[in-house]
Protein backbone atom coordinates (compact mmCIF):
# COMPACT_ATOMS: atom_id res chain seq x y z
CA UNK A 1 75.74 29.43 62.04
CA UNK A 2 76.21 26.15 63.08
CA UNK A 3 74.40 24.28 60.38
CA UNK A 4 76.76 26.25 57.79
CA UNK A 5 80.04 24.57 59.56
CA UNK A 6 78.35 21.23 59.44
CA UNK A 7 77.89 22.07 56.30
CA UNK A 8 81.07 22.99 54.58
CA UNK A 9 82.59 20.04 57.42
CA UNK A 10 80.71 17.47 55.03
CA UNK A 11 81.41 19.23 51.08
CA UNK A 12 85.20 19.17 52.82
CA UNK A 13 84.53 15.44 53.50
CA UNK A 14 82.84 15.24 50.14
CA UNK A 15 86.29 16.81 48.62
CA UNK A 16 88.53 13.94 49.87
CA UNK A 17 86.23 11.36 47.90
CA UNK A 18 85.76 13.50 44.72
CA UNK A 19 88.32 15.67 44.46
CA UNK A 20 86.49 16.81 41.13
CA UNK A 21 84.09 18.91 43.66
CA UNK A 22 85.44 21.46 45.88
CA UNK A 23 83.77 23.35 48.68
CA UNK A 24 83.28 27.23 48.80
CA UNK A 25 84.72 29.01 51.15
CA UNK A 26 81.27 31.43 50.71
CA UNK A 27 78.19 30.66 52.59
CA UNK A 28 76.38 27.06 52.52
CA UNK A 29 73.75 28.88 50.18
CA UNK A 30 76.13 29.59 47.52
CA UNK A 31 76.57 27.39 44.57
CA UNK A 32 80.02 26.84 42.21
CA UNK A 33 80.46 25.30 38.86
CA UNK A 34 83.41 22.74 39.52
CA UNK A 35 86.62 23.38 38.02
CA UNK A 36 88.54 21.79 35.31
CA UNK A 37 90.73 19.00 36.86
CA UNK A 38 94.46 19.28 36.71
CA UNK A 39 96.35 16.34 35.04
CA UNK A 40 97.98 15.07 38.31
CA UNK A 41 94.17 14.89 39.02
CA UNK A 42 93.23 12.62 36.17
CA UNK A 43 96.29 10.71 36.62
CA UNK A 44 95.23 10.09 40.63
CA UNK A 45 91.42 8.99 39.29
CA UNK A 46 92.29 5.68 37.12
CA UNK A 47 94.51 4.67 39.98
CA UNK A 48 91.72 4.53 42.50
CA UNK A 49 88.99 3.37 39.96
CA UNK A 50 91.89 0.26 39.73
CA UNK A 51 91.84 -0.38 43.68
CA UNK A 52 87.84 0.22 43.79
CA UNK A 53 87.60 -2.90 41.09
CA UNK A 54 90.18 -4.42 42.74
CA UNK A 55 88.44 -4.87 46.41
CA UNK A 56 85.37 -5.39 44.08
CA UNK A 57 86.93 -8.40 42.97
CA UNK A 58 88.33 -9.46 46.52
CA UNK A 59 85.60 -9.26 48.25
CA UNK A 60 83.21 -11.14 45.64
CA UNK A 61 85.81 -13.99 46.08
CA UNK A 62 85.32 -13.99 49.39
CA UNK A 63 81.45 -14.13 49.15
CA UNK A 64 81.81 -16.81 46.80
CA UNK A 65 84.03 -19.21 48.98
CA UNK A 66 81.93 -18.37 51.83
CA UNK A 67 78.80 -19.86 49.99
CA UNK A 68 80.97 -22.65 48.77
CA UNK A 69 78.86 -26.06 50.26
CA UNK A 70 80.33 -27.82 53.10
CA UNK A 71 80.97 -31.88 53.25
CA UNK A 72 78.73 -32.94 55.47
CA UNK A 73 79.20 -35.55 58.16
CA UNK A 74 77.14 -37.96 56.80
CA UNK A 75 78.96 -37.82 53.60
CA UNK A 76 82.49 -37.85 55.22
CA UNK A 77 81.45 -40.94 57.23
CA UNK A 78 80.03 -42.68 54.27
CA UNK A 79 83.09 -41.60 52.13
CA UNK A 80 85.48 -43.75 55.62
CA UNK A 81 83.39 -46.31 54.85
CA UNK A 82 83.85 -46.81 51.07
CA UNK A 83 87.31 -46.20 51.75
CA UNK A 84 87.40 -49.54 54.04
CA UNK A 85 85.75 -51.33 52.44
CA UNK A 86 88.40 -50.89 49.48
CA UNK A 87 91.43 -51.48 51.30
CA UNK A 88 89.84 -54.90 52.61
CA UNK A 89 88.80 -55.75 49.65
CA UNK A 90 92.28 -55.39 47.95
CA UNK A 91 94.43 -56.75 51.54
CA UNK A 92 91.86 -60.04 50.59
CA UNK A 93 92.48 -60.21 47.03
CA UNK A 94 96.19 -60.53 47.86
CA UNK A 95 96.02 -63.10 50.52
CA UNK A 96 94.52 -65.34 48.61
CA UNK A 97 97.39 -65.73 46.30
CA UNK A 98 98.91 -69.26 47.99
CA UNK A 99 102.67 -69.34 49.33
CA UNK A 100 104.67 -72.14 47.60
CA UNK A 101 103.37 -75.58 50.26
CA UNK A 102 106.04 -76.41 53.11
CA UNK A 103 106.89 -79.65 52.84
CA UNK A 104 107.17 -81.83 55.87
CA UNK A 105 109.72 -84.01 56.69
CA UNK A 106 109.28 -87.92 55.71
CA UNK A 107 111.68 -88.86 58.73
CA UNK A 108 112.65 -91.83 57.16
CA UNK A 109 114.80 -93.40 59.65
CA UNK A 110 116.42 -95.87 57.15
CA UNK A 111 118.17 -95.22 53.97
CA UNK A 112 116.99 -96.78 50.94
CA UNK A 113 118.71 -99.95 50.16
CA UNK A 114 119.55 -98.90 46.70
CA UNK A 115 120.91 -95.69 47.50
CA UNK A 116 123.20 -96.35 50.77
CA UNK A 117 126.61 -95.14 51.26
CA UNK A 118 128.99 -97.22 49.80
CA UNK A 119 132.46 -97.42 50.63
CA UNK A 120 134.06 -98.90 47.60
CA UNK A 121 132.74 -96.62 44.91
CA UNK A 122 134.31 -94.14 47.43
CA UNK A 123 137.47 -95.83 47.96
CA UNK A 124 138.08 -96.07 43.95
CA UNK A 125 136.75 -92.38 43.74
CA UNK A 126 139.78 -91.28 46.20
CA UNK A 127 142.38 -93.41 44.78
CA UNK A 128 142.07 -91.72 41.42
CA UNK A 129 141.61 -88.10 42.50
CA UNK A 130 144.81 -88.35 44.39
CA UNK A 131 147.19 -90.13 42.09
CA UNK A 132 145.56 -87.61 39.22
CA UNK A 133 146.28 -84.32 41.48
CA UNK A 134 149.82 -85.27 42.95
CA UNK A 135 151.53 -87.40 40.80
CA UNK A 136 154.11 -84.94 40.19
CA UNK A 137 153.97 -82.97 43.70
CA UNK A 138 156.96 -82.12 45.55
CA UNK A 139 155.79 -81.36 49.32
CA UNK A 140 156.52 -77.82 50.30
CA UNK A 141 154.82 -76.98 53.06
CA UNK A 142 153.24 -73.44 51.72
CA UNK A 143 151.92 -74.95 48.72
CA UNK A 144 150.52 -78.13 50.30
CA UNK A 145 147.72 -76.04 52.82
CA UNK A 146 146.06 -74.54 48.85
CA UNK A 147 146.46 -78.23 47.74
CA UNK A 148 144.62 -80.00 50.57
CA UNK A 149 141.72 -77.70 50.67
CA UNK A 150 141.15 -77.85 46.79
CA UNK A 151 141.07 -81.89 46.74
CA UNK A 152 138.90 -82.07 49.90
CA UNK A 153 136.66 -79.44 47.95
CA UNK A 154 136.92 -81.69 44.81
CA UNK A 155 136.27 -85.08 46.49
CA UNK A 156 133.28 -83.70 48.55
CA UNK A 157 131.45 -82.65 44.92
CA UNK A 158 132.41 -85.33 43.66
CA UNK A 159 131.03 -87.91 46.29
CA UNK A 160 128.11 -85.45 46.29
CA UNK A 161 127.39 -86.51 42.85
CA UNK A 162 127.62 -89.60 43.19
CA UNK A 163 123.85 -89.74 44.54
CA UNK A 164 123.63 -90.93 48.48
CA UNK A 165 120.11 -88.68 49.18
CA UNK A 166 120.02 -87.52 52.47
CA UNK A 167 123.48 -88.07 53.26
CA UNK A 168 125.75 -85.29 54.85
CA UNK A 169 129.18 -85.81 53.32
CA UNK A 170 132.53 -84.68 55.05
CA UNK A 171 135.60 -84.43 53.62
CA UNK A 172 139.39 -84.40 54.89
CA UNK A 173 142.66 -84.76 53.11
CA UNK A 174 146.33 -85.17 55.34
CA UNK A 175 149.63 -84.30 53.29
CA UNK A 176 152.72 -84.88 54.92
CA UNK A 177 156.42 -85.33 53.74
CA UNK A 178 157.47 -88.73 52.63
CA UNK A 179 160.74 -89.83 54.68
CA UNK A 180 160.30 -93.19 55.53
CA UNK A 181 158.34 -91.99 58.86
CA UNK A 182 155.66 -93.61 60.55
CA UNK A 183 152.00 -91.92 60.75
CA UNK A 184 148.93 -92.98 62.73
CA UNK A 185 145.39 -90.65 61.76
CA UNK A 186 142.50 -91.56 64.11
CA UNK A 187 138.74 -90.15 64.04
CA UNK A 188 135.78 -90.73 66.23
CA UNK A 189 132.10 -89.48 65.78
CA UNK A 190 128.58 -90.57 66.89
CA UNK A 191 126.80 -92.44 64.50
CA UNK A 192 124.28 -95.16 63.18
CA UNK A 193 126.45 -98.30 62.40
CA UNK A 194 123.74 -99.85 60.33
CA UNK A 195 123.12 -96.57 58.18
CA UNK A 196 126.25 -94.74 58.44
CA UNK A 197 130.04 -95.58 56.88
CA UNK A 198 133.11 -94.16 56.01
CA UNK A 199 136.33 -94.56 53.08
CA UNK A 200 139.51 -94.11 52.95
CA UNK A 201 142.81 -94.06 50.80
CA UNK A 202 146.19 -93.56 51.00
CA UNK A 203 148.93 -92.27 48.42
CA UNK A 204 152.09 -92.42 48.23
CA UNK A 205 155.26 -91.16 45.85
CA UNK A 206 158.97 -90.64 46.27
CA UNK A 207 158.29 -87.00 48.49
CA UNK A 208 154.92 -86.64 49.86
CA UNK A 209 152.09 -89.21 51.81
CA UNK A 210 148.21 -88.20 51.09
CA UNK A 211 145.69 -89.61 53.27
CA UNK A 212 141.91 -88.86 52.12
CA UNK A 213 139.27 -90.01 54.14
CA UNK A 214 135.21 -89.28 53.49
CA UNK A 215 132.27 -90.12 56.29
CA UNK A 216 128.91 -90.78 54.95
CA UNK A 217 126.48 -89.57 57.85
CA UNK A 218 122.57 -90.37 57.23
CA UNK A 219 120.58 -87.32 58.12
CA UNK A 220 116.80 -88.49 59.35
């Protein structure tokens, strides 16, 4: 009795697998031709078959990544070193490309003879900037500040260009109304009597004085 519910306890087990085959309710002895499926049946079979490929499929991925090879460490430590040696290479080939050369200072404590300040060519430079630039100028005090900077700016390129090489040029310009006054301008500064000088010029016309002076300071 007890072998016959073990049994019909597997064919019932047997039934959830392949539903095609069902256990008899008779005796484990008797036999029974299986029975024609219905079509919810046949329509429930391709679905599984599907999923039983499908964790086919899955799990021979799986086996196949498993037995995928492995870097070793050897390789890994001889792929560092390949990689190092690269990047050296390649920081070396662009170091030796040469920076543009720094060039020293000649500290020349002397100008050259030919090219020291002079005064004169200064002096005649200022007298004709100013008598070109206010010839016709009325003084009016808020349009004599724009005038002052732009002929300081022009005399300074001007002197500039006149070729005194290592000489640091500064330029001033004084505009004050003409009215028979009296004006004293004085300037001091520290500097190298034998190397460094200074011009000056004054203008004049029926409303406005202009006094331009330029210093001439050697740089070492």
């Amino acid at each position: 009795m007890t072998t016959e519910k073990l049994t019909m306890h597997a064919l019932k087990q047997n039934d959830n697998v392949h539903p095609t085959f069902r256990a008899s309710t008779s005796g484990a002895g008797s036999k029974e031709l299986p029975r024609q499926m219905s079509r919810s049946e046949l329509d429930v079979q391709p679905k599984r078959r599907s999923r039983a490929i499908s964790n086919s499929e899955s799990s021979t991925k799986s086996v196949a990544q498993s037995t995928k090879p492995k870097m070793s460490i050897f390789k890994l430590v001889a792929a560092t070193r390949a990689w190092h040696k690269l990047a050296t290479k390649n920081s070396k080939s662009r170091s030796s490309e040469k920076p543009p050369p720094k060039l020293e200072n000649t500290f020349r404590l002397e100008p050259d003879e030919r090219k020291r300040f002079m005064p004169r060519k200064v002096e005649k430079l200022l007298a004709d900037v100013l008598a070109a630039r206010l010839d016709k100028v009325t003084y009016d005090p808020r349009t004599c500040r724009e005038i002052t900077t732009d002929i300081s700016t022009h005399i300074k390129a001007r002197v500039k260009a006149m070729d005194f090489p290592r000489y640091k040029i500064v330029s001033n310009v004084i505009i004050m109304e003409n009215k028979g006054q009296g004006a004293e301008v004085a300037s001091r500064c520290v500097w190298d009597a034998n190397s460094d000088s200074f011009a000056t010029h004054t203008y004049r016309n029926h409303s406005l004085v202009a006094i331009a002076y330029v210093h001439g300071v050697y740089y070492e």
